[in-house]
Structures are given as C-alpha cells and as structure tokens.
Protein backbone atom coordinates (compact mmCIF):
# COMPACT_ATOMS: atom_id res chain seq x y z
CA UNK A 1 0.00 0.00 0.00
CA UNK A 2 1.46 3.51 -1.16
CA UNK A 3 0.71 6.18 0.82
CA UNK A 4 -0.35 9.51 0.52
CA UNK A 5 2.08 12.12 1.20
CA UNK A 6 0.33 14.23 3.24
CA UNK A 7 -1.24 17.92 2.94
CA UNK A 8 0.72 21.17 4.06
CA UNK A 9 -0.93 23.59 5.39
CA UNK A 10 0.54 27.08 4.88
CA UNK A 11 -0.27 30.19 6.31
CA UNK A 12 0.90 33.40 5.39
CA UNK A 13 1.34 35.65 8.40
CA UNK A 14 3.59 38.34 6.74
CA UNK A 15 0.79 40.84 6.46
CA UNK A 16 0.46 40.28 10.39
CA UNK A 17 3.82 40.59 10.98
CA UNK A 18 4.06 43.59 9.50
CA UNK A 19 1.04 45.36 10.64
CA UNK A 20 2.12 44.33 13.92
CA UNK A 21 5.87 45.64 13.17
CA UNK A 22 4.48 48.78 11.77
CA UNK A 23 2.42 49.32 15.12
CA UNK A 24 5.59 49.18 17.18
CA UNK A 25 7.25 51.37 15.20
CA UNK A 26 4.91 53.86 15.69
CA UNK A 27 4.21 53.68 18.93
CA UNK A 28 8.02 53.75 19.43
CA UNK A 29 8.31 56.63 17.28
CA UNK A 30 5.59 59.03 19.15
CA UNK A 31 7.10 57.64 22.87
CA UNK A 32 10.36 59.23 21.28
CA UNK A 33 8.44 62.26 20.14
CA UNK A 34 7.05 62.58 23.35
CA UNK A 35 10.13 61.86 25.35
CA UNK A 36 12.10 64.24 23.58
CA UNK A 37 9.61 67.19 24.28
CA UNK A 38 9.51 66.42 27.96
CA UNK A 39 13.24 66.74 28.09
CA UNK A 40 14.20 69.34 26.40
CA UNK A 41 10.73 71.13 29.09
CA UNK A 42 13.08 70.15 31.21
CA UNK A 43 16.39 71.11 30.21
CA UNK A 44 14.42 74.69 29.46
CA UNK A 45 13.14 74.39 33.13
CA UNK A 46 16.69 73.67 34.52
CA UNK A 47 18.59 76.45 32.00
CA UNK A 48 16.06 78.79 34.21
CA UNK A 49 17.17 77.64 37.33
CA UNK A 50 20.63 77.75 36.83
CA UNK A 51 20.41 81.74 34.88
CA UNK A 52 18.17 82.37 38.59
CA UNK A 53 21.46 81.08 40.42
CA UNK A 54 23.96 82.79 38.26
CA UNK A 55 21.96 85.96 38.50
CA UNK A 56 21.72 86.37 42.23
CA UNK A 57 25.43 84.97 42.57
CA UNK A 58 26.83 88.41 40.32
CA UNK A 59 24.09 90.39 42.58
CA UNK A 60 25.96 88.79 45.53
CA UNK A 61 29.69 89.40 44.72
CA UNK A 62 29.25 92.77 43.30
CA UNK A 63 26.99 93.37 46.65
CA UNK A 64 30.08 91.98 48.85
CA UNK A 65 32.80 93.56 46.89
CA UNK A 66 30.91 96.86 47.46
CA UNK A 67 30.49 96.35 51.32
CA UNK A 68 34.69 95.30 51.34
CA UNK A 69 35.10 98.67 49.56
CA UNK A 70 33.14 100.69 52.35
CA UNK A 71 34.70 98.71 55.25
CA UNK A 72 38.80 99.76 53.64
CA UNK A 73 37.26 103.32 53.53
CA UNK A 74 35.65 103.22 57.17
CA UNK A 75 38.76 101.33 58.41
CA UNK A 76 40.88 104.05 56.73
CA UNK A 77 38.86 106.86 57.91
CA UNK A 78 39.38 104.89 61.60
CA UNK A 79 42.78 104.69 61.21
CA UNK A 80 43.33 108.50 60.79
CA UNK A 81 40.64 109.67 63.14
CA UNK A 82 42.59 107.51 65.97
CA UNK A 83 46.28 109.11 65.04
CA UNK A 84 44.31 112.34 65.24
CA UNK A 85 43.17 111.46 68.78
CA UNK A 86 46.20 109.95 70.13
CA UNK A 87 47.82 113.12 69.19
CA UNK A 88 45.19 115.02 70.86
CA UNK A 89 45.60 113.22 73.76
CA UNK A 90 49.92 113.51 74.10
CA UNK A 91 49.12 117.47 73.96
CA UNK A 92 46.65 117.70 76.92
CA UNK A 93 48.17 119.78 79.76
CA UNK A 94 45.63 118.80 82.57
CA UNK A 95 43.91 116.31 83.79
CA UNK A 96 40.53 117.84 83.54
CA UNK A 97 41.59 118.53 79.46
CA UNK A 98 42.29 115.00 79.38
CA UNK A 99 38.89 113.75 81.09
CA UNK A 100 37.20 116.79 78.63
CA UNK A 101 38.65 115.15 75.67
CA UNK A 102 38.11 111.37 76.33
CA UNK A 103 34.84 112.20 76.71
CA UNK A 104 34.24 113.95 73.51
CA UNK A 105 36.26 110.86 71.70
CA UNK A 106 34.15 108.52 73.88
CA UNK A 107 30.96 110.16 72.54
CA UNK A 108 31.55 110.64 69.22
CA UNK A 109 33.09 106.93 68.86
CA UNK A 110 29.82 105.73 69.76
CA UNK A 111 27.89 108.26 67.68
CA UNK A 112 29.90 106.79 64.76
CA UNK A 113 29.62 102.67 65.61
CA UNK A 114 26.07 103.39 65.94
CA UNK A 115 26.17 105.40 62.78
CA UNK A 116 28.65 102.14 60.96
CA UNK A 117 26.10 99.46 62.34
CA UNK A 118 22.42 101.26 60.61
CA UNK A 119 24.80 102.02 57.48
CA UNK A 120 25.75 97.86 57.48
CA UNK A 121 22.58 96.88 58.35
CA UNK A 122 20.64 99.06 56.22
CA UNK A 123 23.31 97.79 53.32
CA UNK A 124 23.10 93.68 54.13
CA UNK A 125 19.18 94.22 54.22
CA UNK A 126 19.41 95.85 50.72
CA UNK A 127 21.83 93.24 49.31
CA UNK A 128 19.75 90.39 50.90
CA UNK A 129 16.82 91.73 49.12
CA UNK A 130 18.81 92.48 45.75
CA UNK A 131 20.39 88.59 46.14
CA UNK A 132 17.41 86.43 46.71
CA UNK A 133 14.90 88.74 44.11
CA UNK A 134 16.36 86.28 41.43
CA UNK A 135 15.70 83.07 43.22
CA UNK A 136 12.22 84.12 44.42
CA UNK A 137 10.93 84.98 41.11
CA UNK A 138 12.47 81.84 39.53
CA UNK A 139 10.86 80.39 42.71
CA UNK A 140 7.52 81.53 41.93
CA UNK A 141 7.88 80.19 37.89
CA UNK A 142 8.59 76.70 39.94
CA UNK A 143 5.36 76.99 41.42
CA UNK A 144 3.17 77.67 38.73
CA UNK A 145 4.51 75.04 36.95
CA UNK A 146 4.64 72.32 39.73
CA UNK A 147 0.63 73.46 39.77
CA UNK A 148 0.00 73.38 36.05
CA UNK A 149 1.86 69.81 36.56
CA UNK A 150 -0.55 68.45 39.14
C-alpha cells in the first residue's frame, strides 16, 4: 500500500507581521516624540534655574565687593581719626583737658559705631533683598509650573 504524502498547510502571516511591526514602530516613534519634548521642558526648566542662580550669585559678589570697599574706607577713615586722637591726647596739659577730651572721643566713637552698624545693616538688608529677588521669582515660575503639573 502507497501512501499519501500528506497535505501542508501554509499560512501566510507576513501581512500580520508587518502590521504588527508597523504598530511598534509607531508607537516607538511618538514615545520618542514625546520623550524628547519632555526633556528638552526640562532642560528649558533647569537652563532657568541655573540663569536664577547665576543671576543672584553676580548680585551677591558685586553686593560683597561693594560692602569690602566701604569697610577699607571706614577702616581708613578709623585709622586716621585715631592718630588724630592719640595726638590730641599727648598734647593735653591737665587732667581735667584730658577727662574733657576722652569724653568727647568717647561720645563721638559711639555716635559713629552706631552710625557704621544702621549704614551695614541698612546695606546687608538691601543686598539680601537684591540677592534672593532672582531666586524668588524663579521660585515663583517653579510653582506655577509644579501646579499646572498636578
């Protein structure tokens, strides 16, 4: 008895294959698209943050090299109002001169540390203000778009 050589049964799933391939590749292809926006948002978001920083940082330095410039000028003025005194004080020819003038250097040394603390105070609040004006406004950008976020 011969037998029959038996039936094959072929299928041609290219078409599926392909469609299916194709749908991948698409949905890879918008993932990238979509990927690629949210990072350069946030390479746009983080540019901001770092001009904020670099922004207050000049404020800062040019803030502190003008308080270093005051305090040479103070000190200097210091300097020669105490050579003044000390000369002052080798010329007094009695004891009540010499109570007279400490006094008068004794008052107007505190009139001027009171003077030199408002001035520095009064200046730190101003740079303080000046420095972090940069980082509160980038602050409040943060904000608005950790809200539009959520």
């Amino acid at each position: 008895m011969a037998t029959k050589p038996a039936l094959k049964a072929t299928v041609d799933l290219t078409p599926e294959i392909k469609s299916a391939v194709t749908k991948v590749q698409h949905g890879a292809a918008s993932a990238y698209k979509k990927g690629s926006a949210k990072i350069d948002e946030l390479k746009s978001f983080a540019k901001g943050n770092t001009d904020a920083v670099v922004e207050a940082t000049k404020v800062l330095s040019s803030g502190l090299k003008d308080l270093g410039t005051s305090y040479v000028a103070d000190s200097r003025t210091a300097t020669e109002v105490f050579a003044s005194d000390i000369k002052e004080l080798a010329a007094t020819k009695s004891a009540g001169d010499l109570i007279d003038l400490q006094d008068r250097i004794l008052r107007r040394n505190l009139d001027a540390a009171l003077a030199f603390s408002a001035k520095n105070r009064d200046a730190l609040i101003s740079l303080t203000k000046a420095f972090t004006a940069p980082l509160s406004k980038r602050a409040g950008v943060v904000v608005s778009a950790v809200r539009q976020q959520a």
